[in-house]
Protein backbone atom coordinates (compact mmCIF):
# COMPACT_ATOMS: atom_id res chain seq x y z
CA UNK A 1 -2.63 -10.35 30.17
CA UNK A 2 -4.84 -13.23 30.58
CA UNK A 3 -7.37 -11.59 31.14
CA UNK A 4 -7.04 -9.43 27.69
CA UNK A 5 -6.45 -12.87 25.73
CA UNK A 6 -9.59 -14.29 26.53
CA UNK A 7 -11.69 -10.91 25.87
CA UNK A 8 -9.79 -10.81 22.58
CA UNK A 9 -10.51 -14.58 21.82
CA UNK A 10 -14.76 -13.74 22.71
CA UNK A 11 -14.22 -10.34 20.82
CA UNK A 12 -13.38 -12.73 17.60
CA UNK A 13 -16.28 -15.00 18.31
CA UNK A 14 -18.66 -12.55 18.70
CA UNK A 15 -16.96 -10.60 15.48
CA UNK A 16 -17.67 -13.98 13.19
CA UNK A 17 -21.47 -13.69 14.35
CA UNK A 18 -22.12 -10.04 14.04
CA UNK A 19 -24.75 -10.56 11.13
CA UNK A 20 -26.24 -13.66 12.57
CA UNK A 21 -27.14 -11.96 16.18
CA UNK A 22 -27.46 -8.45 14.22
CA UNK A 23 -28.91 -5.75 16.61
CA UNK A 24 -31.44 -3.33 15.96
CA UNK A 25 -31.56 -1.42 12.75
CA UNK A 26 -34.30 0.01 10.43
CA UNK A 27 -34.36 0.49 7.38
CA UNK A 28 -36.73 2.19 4.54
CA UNK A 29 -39.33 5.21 4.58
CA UNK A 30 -41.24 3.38 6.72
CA UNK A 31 -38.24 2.35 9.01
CA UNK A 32 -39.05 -1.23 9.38
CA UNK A 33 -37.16 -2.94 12.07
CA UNK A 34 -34.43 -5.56 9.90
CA UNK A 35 -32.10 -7.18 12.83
CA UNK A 36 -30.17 -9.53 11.18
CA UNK A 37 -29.25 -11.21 8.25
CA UNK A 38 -31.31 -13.40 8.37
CA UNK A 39 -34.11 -11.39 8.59
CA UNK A 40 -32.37 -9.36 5.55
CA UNK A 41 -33.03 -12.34 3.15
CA UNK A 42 -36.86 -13.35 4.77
CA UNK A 43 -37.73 -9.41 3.98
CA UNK A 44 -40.01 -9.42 0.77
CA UNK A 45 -39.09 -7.67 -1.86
CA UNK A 46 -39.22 -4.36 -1.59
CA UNK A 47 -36.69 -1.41 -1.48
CA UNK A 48 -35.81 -2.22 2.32
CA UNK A 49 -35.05 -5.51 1.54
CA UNK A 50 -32.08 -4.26 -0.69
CA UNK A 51 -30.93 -1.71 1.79
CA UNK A 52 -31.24 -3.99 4.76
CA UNK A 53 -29.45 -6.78 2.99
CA UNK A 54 -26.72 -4.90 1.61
CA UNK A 55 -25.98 -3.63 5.17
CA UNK A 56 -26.31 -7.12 6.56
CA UNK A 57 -23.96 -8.15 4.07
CA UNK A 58 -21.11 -5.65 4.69
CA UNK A 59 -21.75 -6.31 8.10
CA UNK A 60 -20.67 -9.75 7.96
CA UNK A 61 -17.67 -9.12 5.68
CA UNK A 62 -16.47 -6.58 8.35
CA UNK A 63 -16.95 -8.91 11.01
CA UNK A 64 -14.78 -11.42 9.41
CA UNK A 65 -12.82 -8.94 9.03
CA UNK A 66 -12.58 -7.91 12.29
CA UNK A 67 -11.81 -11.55 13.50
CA UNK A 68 -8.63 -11.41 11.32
CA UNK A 69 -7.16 -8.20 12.80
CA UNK A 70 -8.29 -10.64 16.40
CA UNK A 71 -6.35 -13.11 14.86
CA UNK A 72 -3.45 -11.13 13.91
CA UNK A 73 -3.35 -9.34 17.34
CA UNK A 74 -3.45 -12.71 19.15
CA UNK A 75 -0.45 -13.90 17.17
CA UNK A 76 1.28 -10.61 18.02
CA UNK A 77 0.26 -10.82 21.99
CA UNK A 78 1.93 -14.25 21.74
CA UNK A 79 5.47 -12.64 20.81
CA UNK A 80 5.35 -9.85 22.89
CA UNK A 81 4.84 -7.29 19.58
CA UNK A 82 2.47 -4.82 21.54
CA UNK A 83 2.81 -2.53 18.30
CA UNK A 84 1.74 -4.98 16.10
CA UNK A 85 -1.20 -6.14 18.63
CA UNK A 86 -1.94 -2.33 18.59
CA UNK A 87 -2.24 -1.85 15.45
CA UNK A 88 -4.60 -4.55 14.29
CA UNK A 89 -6.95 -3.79 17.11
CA UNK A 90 -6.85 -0.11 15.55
CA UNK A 91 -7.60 -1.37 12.19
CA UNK A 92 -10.69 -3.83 13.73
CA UNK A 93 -12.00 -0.46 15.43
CA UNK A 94 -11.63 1.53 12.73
CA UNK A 95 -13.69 -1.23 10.60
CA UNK A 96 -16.32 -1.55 13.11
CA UNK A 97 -17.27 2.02 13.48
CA UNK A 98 -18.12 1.70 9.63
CA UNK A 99 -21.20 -0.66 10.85
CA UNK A 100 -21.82 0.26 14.78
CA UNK A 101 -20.79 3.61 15.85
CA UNK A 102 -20.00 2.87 19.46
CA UNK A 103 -17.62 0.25 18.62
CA UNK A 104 -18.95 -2.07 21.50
CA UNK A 105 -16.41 -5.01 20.54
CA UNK A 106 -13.18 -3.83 19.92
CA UNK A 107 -13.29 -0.46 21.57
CA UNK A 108 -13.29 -2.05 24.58
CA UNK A 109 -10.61 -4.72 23.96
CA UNK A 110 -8.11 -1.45 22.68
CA UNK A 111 -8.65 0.30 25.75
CA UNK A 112 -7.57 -2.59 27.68
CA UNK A 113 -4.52 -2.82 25.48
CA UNK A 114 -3.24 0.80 26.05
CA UNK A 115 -3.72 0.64 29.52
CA UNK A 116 -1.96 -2.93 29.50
CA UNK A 117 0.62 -1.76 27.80
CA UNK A 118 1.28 1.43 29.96
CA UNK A 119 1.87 -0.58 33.11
């Protein structure tokens, strides 16, 4: 259980930083390479610019988000309300497929939490 608490508490971390890091992403006819919010806002104007930084954007309100359903999942851990624990790591995977298909930071932490759970 320890062990879950501490990915959940780098799981909100990361989550907060999503559109600071970024990852790779293109964006445009010409598909140029925008990784980050930051580089979102340095892009000259053009229309990749509003693309890129409208995804960067949504990106970080999802990963807030996402650090709220950590949040609330925490709290639940804390009293022993696996259902409730369940059910915002659900909603934090369900947001982050929206920006990152694989799910790399919550899918994980889920997993862990069903298999917890069925010991």
């Amino acid at each position: 259980m320890e062990k879950l608490k501490e990915q959940l508490e780098a799981a909100i971390s990361e989550s907060r930083n999503w559109a600071v890091r970024g990852w790779k992403m293109q964006f445009g006819p010409h598909g140029r390479s925008v990784d980050s919010l930051r580089a979102a806002l340095d892009t000259p104007l053009q229309s990749s610019r509003q693309e890129s930084l409208a995804y960067w954007q949504m990106v970080e309100g999802i990963g807030q988000e996402t650090a709220i359903q950590g949040e609330k999942a925490r709290r639940a851990l804390d009293g022993s309300d696996w259902a409730a624990a369940h059910n915002a790591l659900f909603l934090a995977v369900f947001l982050e497929r929206k920006v990152r298909k694989e799910v790399p930071t919550w899918g994980p932490l889920l997993t862990a939490l069903e298999a917890e759970g069925q010991r």
